[in-house]
PDB file of N, CA and C in Angstrom:
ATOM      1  N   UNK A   1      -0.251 -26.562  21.414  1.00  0.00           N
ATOM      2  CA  UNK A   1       0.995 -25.827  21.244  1.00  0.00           C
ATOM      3  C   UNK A   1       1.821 -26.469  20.131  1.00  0.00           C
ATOM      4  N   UNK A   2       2.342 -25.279  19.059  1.00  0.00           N
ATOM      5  CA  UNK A   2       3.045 -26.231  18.132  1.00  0.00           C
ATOM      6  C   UNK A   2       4.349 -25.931  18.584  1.00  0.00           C
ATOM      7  N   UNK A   3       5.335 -27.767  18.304  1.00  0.00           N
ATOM      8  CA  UNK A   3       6.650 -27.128  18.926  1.00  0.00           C
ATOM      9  C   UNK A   3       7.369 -27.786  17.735  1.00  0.00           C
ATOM     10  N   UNK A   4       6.929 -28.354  16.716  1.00  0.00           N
ATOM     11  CA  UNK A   4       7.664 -28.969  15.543  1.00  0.00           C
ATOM     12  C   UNK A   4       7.036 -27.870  14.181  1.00  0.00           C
ATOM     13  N   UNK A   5       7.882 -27.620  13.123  1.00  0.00           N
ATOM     14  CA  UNK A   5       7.830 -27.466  11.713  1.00  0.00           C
ATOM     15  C   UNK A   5       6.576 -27.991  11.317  1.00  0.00           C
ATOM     16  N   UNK A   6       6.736 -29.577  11.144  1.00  0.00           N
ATOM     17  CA  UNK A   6       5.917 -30.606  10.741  1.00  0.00           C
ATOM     18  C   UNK A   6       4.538 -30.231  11.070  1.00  0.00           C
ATOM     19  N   UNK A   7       4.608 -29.496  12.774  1.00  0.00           N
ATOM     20  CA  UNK A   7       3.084 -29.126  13.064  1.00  0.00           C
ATOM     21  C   UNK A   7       2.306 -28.144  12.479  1.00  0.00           C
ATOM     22  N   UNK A   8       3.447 -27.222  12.394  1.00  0.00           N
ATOM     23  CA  UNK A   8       3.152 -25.616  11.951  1.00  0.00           C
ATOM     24  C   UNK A   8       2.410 -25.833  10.762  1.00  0.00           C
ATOM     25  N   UNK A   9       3.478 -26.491   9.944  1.00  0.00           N
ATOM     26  CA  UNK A   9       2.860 -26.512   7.911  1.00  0.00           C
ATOM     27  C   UNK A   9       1.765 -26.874   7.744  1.00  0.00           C
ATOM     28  N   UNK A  10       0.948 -27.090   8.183  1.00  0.00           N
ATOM     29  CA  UNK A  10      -0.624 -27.139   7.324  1.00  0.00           C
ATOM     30  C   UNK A  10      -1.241 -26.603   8.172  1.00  0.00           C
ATOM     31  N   UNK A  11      -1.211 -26.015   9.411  1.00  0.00           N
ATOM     32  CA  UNK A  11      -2.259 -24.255   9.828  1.00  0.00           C
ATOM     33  C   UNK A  11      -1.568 -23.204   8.820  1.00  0.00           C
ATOM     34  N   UNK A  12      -0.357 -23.185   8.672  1.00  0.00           N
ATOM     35  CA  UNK A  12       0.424 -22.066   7.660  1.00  0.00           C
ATOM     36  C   UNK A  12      -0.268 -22.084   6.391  1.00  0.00           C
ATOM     37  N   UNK A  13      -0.367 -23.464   5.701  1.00  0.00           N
ATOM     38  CA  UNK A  13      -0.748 -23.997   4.031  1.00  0.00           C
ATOM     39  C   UNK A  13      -2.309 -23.310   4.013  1.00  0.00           C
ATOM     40  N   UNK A  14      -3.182 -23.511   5.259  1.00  0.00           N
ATOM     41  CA  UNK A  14      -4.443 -23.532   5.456  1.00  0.00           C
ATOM     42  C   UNK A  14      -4.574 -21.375   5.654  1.00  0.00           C
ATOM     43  N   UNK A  15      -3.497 -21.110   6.096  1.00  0.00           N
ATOM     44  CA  UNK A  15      -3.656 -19.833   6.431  1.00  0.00           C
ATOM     45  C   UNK A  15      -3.495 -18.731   5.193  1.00  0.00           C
ATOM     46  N   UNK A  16      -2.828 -19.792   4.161  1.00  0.00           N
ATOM     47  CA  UNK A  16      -2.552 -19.031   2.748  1.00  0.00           C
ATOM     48  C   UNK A  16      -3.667 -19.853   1.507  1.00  0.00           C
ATOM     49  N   UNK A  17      -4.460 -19.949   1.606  1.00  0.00           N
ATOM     50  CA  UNK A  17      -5.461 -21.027   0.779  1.00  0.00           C
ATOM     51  C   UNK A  17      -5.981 -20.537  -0.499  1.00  0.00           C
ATOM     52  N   UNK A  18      -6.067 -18.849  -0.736  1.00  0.00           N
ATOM     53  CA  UNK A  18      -5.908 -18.216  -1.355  1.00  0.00           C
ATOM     54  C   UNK A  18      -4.641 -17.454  -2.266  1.00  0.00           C
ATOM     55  N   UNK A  19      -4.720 -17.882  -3.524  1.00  0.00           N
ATOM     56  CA  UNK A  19      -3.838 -17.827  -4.587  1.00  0.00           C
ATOM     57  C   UNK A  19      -3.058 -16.481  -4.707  1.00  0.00           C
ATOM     58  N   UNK A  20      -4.116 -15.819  -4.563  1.00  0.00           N
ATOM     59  CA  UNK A  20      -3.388 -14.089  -4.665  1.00  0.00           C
ATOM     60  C   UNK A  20      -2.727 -13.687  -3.265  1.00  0.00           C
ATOM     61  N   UNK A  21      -3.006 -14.666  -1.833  1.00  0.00           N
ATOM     62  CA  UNK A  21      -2.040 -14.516  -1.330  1.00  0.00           C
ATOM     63  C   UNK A  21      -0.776 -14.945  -1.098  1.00  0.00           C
ATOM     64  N   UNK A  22      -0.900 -16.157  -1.722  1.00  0.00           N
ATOM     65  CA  UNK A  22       0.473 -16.645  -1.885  1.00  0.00           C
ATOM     66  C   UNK A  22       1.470 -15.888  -3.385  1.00  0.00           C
ATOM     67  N   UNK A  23       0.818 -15.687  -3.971  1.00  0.00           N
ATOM     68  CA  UNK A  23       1.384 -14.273  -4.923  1.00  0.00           C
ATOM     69  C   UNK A  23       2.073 -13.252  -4.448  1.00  0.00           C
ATOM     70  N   UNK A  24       1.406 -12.744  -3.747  1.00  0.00           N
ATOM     71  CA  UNK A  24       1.880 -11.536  -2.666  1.00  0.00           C
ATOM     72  C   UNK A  24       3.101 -11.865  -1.753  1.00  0.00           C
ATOM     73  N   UNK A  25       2.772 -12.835  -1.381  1.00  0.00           N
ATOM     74  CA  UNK A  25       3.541 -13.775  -0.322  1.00  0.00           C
ATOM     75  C   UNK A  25       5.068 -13.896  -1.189  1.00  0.00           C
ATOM     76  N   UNK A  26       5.025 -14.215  -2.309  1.00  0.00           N
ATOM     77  CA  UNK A  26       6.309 -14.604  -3.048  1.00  0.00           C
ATOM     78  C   UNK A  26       6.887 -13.403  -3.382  1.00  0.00           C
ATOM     79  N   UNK A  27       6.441 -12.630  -4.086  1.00  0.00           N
ATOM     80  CA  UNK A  27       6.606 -11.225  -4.348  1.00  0.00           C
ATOM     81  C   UNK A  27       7.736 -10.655  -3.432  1.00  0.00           C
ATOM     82  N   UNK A  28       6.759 -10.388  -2.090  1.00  0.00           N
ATOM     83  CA  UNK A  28       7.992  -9.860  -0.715  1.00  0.00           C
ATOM     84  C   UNK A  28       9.245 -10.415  -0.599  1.00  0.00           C
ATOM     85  N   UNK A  29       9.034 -12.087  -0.724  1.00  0.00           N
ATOM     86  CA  UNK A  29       9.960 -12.997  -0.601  1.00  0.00           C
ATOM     87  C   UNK A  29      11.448 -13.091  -1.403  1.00  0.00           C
ATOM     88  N   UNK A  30      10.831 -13.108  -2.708  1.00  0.00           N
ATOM     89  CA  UNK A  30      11.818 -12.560  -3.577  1.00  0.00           C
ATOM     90  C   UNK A  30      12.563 -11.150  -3.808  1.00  0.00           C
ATOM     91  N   UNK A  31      11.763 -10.116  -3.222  1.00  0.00           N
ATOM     92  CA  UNK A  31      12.429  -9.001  -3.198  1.00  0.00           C
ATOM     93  C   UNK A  31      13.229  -9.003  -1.978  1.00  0.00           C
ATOM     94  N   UNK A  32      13.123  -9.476  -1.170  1.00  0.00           N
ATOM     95  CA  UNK A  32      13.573  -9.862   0.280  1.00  0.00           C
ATOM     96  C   UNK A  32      14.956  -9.844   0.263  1.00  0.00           C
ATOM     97  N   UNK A  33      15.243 -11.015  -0.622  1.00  0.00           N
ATOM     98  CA  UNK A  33      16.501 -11.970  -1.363  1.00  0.00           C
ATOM     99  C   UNK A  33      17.121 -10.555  -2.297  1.00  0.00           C
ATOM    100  N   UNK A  34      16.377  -9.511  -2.692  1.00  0.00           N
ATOM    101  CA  UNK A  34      17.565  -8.964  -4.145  1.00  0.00           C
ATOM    102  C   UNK A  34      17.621  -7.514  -3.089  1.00  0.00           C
ATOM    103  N   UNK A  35      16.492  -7.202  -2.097  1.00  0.00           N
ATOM    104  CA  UNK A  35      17.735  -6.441  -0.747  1.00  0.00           C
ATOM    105  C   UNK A  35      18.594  -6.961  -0.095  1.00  0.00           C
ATOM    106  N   UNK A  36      18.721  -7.947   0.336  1.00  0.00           N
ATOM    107  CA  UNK A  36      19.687  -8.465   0.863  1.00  0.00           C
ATOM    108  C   UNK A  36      20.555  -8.691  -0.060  1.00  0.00           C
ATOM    109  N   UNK A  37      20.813  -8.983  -0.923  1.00  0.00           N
ATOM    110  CA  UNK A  37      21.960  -8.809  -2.565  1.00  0.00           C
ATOM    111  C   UNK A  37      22.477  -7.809  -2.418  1.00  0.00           C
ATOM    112  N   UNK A  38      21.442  -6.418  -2.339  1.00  0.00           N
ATOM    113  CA  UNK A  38      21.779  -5.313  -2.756  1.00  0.00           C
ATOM    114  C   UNK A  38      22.382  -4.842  -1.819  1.00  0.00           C
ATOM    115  N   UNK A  39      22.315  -5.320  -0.511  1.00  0.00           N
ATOM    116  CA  UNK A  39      22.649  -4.493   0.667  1.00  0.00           C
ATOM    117  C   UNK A  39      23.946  -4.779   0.729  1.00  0.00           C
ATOM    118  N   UNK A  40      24.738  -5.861   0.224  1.00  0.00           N
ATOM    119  CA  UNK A  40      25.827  -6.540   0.058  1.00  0.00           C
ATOM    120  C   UNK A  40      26.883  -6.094  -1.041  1.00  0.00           C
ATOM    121  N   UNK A  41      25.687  -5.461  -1.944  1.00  0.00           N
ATOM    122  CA  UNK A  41      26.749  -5.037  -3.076  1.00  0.00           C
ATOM    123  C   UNK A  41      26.725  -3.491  -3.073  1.00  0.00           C
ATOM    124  N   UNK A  42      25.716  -2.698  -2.636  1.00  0.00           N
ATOM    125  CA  UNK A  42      25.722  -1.398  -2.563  1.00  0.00           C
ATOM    126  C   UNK A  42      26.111  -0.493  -1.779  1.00  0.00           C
ATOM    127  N   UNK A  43      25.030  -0.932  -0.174  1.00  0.00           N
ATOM    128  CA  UNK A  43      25.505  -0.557   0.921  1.00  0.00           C
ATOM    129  C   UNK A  43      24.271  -1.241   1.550  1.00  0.00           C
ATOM    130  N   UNK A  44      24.972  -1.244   2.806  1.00  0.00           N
ATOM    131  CA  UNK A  44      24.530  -2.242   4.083  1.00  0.00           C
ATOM    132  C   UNK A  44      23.278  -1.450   4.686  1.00  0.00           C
ATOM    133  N   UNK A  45      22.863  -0.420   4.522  1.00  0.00           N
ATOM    134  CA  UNK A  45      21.539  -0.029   4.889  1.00  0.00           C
ATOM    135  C   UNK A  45      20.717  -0.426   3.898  1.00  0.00           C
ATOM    136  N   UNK A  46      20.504  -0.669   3.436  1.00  0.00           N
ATOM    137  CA  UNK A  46      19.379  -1.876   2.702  1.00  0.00           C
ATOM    138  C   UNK A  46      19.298  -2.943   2.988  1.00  0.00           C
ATOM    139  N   UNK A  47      19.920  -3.145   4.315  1.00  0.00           N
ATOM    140  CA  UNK A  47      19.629  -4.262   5.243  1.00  0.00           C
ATOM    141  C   UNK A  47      17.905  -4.032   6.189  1.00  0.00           C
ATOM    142  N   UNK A  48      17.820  -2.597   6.348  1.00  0.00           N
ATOM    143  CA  UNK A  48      16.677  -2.665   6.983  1.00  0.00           C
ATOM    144  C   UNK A  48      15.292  -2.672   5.867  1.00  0.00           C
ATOM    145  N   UNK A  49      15.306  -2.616   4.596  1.00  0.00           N
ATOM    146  CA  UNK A  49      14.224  -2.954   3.601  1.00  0.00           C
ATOM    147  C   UNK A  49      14.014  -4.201   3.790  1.00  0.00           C
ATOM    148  N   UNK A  50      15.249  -5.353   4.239  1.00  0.00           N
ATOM    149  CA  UNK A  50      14.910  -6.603   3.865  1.00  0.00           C
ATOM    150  C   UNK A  50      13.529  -7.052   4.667  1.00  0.00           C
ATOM    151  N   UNK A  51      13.270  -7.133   5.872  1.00  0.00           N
ATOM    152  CA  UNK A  51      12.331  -7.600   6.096  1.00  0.00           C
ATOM    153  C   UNK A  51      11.261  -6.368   6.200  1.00  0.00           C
ATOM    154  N   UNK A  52      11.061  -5.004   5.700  1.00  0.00           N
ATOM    155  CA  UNK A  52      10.092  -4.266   5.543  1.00  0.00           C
ATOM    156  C   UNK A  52       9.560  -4.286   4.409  1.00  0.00           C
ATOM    157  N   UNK A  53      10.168  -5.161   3.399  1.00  0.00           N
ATOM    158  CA  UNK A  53       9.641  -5.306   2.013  1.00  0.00           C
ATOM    159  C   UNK A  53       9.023  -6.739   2.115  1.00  0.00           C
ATOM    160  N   UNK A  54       9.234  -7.591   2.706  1.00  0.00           N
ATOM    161  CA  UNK A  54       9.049  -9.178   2.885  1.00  0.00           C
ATOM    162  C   UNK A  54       7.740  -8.942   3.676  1.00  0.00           C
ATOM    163  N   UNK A  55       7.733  -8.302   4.542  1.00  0.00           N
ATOM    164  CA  UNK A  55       6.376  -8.007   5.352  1.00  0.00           C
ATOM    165  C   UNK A  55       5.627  -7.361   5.181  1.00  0.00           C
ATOM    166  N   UNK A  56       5.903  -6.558   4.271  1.00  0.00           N
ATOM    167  CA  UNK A  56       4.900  -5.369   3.683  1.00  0.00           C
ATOM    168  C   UNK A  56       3.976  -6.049   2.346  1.00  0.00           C
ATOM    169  N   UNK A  57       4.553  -6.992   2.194  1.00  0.00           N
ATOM    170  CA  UNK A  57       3.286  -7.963   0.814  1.00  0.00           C
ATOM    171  C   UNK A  57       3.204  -8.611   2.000  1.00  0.00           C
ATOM    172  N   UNK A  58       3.678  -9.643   2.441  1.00  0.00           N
ATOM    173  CA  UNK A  58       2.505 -10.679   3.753  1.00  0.00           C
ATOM    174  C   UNK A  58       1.532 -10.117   4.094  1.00  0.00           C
ATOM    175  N   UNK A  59       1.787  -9.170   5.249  1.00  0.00           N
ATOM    176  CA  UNK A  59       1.093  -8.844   5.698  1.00  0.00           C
ATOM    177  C   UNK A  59      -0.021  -7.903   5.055  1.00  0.00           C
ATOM    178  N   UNK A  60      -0.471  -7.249   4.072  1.00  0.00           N
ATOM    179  CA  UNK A  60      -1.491  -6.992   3.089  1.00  0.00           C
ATOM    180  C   UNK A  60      -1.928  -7.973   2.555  1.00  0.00           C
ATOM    181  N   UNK A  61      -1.260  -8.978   2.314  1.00  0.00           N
ATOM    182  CA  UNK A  61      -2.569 -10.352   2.055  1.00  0.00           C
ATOM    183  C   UNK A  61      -3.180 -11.124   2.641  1.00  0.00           C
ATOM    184  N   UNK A  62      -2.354 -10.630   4.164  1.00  0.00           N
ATOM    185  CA  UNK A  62      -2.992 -11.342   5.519  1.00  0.00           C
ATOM    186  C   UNK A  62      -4.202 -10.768   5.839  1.00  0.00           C
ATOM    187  N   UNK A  63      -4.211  -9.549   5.870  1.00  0.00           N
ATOM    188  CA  UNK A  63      -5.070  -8.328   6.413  1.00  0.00           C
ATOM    189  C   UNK A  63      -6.189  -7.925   5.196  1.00  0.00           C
ATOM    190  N   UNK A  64      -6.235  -7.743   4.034  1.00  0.00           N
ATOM    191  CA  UNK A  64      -6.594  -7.283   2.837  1.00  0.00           C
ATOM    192  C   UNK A  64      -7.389  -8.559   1.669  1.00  0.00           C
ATOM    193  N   UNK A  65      -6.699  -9.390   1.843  1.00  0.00           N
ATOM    194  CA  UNK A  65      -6.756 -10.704   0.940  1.00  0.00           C
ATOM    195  C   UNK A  65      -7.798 -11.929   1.836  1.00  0.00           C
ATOM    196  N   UNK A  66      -6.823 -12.228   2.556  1.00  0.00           N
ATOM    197  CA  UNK A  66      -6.943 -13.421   3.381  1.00  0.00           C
ATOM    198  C   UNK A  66      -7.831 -13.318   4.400  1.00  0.00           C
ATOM    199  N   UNK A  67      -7.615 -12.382   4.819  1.00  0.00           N
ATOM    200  CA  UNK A  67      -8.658 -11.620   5.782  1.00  0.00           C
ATOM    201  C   UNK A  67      -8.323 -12.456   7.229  1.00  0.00           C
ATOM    202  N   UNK A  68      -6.789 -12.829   7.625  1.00  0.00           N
ATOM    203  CA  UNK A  68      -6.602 -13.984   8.930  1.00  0.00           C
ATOM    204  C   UNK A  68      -5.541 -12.988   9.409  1.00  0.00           C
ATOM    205  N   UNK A  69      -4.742 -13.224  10.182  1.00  0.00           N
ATOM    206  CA  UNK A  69      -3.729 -13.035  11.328  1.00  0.00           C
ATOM    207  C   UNK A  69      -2.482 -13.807  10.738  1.00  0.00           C
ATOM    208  N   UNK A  70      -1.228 -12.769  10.275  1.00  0.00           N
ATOM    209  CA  UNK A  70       0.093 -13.608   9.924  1.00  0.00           C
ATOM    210  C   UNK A  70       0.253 -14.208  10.884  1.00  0.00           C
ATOM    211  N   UNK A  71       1.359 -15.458  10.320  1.00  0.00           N
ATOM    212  CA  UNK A  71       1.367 -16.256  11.683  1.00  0.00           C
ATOM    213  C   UNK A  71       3.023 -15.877  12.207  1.00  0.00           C
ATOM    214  N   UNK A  72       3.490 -14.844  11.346  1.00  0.00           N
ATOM    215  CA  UNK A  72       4.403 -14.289  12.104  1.00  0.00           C
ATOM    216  C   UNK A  72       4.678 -13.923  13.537  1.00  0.00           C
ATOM    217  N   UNK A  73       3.397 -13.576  14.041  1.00  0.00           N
ATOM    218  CA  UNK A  73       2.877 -13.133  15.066  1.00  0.00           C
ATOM    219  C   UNK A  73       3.174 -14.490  16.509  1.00  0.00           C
ATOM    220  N   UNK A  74       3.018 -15.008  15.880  1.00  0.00           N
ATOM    221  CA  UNK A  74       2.811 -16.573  16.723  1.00  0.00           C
ATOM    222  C   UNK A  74       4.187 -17.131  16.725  1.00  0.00           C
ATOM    223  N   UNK A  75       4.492 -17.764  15.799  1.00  0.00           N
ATOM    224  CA  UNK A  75       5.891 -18.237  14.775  1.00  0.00           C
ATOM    225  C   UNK A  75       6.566 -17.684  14.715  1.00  0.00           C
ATOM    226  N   UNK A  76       7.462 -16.992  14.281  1.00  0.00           N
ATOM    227  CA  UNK A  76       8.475 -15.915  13.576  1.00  0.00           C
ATOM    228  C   UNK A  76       9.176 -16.847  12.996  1.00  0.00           C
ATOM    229  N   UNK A  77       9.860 -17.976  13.383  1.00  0.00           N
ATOM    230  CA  UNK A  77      11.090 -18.623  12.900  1.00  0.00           C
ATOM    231  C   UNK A  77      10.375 -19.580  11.910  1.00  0.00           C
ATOM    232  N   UNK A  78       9.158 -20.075  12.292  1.00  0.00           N
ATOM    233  CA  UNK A  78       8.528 -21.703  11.640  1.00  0.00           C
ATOM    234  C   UNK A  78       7.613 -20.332  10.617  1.00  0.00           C
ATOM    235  N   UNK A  79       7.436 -19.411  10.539  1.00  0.00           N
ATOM    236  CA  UNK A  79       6.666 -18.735   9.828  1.00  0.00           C
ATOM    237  C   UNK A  79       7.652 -18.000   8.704  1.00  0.00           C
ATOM    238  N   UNK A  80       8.968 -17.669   8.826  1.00  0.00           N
ATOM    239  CA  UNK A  80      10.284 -17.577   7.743  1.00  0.00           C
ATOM    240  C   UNK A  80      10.371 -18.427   6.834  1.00  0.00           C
ATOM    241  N   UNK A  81      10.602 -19.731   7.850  1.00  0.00           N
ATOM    242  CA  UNK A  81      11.390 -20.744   6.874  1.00  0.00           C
ATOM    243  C   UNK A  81       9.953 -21.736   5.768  1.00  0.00           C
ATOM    244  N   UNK A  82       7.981 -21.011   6.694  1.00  0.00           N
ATOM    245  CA  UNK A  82       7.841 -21.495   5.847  1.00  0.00           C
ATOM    246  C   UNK A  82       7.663 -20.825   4.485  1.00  0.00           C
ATOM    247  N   UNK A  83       7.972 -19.262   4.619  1.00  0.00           N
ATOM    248  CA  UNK A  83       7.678 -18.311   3.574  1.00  0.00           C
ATOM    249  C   UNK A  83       8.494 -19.382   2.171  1.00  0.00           C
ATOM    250  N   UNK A  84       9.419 -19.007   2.912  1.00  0.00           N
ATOM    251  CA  UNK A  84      10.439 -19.907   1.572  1.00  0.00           C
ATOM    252  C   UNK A  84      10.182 -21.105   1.159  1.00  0.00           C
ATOM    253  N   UNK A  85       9.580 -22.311   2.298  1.00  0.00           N
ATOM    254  CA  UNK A  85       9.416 -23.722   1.615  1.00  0.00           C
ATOM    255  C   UNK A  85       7.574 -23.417   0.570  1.00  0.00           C
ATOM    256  N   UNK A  86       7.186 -22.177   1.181  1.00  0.00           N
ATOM    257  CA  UNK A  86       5.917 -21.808   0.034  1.00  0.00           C
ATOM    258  C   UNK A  86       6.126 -21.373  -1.241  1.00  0.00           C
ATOM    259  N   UNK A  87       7.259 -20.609  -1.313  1.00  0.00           N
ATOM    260  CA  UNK A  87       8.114 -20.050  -2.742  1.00  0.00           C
ATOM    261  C   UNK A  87       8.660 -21.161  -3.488  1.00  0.00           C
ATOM    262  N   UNK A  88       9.333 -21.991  -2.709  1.00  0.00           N
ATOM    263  CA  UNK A  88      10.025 -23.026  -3.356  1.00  0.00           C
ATOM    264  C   UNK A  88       8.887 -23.918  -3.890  1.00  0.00           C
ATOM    265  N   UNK A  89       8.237 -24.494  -3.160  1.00  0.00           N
ATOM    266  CA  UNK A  89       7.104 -25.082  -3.942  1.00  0.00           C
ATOM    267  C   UNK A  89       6.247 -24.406  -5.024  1.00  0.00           C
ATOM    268  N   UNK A  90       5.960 -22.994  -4.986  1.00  0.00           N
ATOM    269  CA  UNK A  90       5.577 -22.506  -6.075  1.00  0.00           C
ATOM    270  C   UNK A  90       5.999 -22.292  -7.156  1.00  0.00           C
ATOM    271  N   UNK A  91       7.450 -22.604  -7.187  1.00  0.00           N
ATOM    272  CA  UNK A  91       8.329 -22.135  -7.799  1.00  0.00           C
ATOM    273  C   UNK A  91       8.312 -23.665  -9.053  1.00  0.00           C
ATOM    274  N   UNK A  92       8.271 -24.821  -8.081  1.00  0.00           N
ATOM    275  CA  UNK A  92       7.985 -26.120  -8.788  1.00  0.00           C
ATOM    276  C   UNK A  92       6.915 -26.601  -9.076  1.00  0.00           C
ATOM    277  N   UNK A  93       5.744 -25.623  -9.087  1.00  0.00           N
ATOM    278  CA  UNK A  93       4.991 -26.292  -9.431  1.00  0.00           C
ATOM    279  C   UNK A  93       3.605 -26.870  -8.561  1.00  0.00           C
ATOM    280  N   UNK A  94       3.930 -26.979  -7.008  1.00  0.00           N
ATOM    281  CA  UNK A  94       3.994 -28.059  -6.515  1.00  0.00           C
ATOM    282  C   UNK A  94       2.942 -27.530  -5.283  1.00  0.00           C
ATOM    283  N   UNK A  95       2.310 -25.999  -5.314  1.00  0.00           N
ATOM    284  CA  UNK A  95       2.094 -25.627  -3.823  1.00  0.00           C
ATOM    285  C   UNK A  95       0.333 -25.673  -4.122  1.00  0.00           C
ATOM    286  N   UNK A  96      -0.093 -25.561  -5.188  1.00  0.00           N
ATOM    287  CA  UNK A  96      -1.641 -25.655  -5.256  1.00  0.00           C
ATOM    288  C   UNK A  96      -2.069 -27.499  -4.983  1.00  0.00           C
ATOM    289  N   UNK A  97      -1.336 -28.285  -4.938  1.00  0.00           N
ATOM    290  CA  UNK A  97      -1.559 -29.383  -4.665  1.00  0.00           C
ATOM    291  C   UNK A  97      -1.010 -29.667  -3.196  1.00  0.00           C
ATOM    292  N   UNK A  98      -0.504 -28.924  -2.440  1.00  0.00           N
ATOM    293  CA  UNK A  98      -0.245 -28.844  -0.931  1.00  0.00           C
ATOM    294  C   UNK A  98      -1.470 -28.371  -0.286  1.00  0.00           C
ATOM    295  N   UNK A  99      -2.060 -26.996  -0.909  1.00  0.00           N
ATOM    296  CA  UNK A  99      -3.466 -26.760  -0.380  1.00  0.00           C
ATOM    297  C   UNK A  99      -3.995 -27.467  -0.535  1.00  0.00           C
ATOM    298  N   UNK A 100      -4.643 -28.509  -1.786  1.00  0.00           N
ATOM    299  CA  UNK A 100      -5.369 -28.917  -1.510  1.00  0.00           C
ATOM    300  C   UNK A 100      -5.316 -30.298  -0.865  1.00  0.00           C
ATOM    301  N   UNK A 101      -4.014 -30.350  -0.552  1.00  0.00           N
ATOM    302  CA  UNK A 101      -3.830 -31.558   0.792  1.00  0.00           C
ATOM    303  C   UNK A 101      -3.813 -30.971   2.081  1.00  0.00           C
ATOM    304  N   UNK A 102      -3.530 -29.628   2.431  1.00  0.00           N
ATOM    305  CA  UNK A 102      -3.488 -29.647   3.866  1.00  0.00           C
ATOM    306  C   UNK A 102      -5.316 -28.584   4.140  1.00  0.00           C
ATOM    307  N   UNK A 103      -5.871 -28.473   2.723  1.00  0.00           N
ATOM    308  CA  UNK A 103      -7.185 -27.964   3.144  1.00  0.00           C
ATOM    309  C   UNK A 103      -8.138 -28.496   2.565  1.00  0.00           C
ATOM    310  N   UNK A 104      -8.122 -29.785   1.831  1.00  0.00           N
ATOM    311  CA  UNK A 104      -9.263 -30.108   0.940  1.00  0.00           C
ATOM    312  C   UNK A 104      -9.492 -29.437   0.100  1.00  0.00           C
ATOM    313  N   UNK A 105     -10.043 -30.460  -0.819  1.00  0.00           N
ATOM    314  CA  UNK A 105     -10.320 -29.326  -2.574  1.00  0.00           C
ATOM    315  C   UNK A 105     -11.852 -28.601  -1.980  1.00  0.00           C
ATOM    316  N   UNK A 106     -12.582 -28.788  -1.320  1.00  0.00           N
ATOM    317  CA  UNK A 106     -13.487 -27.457  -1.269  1.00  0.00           C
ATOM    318  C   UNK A 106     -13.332 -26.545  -1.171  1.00  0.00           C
ATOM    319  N   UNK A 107     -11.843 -26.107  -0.371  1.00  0.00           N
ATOM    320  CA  UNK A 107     -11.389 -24.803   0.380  1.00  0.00           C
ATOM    321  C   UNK A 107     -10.658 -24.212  -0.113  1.00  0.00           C
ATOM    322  N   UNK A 108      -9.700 -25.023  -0.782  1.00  0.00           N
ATOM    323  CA  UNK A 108      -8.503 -24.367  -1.906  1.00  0.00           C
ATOM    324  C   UNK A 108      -9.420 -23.546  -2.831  1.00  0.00           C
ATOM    325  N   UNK A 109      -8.485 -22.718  -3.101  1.00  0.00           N
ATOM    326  CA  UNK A 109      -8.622 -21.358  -4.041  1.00  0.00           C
ATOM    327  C   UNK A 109      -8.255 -21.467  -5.191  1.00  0.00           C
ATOM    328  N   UNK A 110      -8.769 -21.888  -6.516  1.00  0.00           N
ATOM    329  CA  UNK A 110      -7.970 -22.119  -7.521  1.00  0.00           C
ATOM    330  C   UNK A 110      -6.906 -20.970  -7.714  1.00  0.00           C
ATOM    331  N   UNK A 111      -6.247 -21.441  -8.462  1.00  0.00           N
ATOM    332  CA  UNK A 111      -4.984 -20.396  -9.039  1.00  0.00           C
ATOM    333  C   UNK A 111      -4.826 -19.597 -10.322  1.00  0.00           C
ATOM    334  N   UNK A 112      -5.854 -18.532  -9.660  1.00  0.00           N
ATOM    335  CA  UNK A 112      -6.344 -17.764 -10.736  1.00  0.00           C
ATOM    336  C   UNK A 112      -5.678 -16.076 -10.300  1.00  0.00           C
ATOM    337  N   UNK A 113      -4.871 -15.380 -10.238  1.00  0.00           N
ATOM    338  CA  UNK A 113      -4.460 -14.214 -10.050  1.00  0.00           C
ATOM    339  C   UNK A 113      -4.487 -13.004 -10.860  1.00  0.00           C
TER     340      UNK A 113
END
């Protein structure tokens, strides 16, 4: 049973090991962020895109790509916050060298999209 963050992040890292899904993965993520902008500056029903756009790339790279089970399903909260600490690291640079720490370089997916 995972009951820490700390536990979650590398079945999560291991569950995205593939490049084009963490692509996908960011994609939602960031549009996520400019409905919720928008819903703020336009109107407040573009509150319900926010997480139908965020889940609608996950989950096609879960199902389509990845070929595993979001771990939304399991998680919801440790599976949010890690959408974002996966963006943020991609964002620096920093997340193809997390795979291949939390899956070994045999398993990692180079980062080819």
């Amino acid at each position: 049973m995972i009951h820490r963050f700390a536990d979650f992040w590398p079945d999560y890292v291991r569950a995205h090991a593939d490049a084009r899904t963490r692509v996908l993965h960011a994609i939602g993520s960031v549009l996520s962020i400019v409905m919720l902008g928008l819903s703020f500056a336009i109107n407040l029903w573009f509150l319900i895109a926010v997480p139908v756009v965020g889940y609608a790339f996950a989950w096609y790279a879960h199902f389509f790509v990845e070929h595993n089970k979001p771990a939304t399903f399991g998680h919801p909260f440790f599976s949010l916050a890690a959408d974002y600490r996966m963006l943020f690291l991609m964002m620096a640079g920093r997340m193809d060298a997390e795979v291949e720490r939390c899956c070994g370089a045999e398993r990692a997916i180079p980062h080819s999209v």
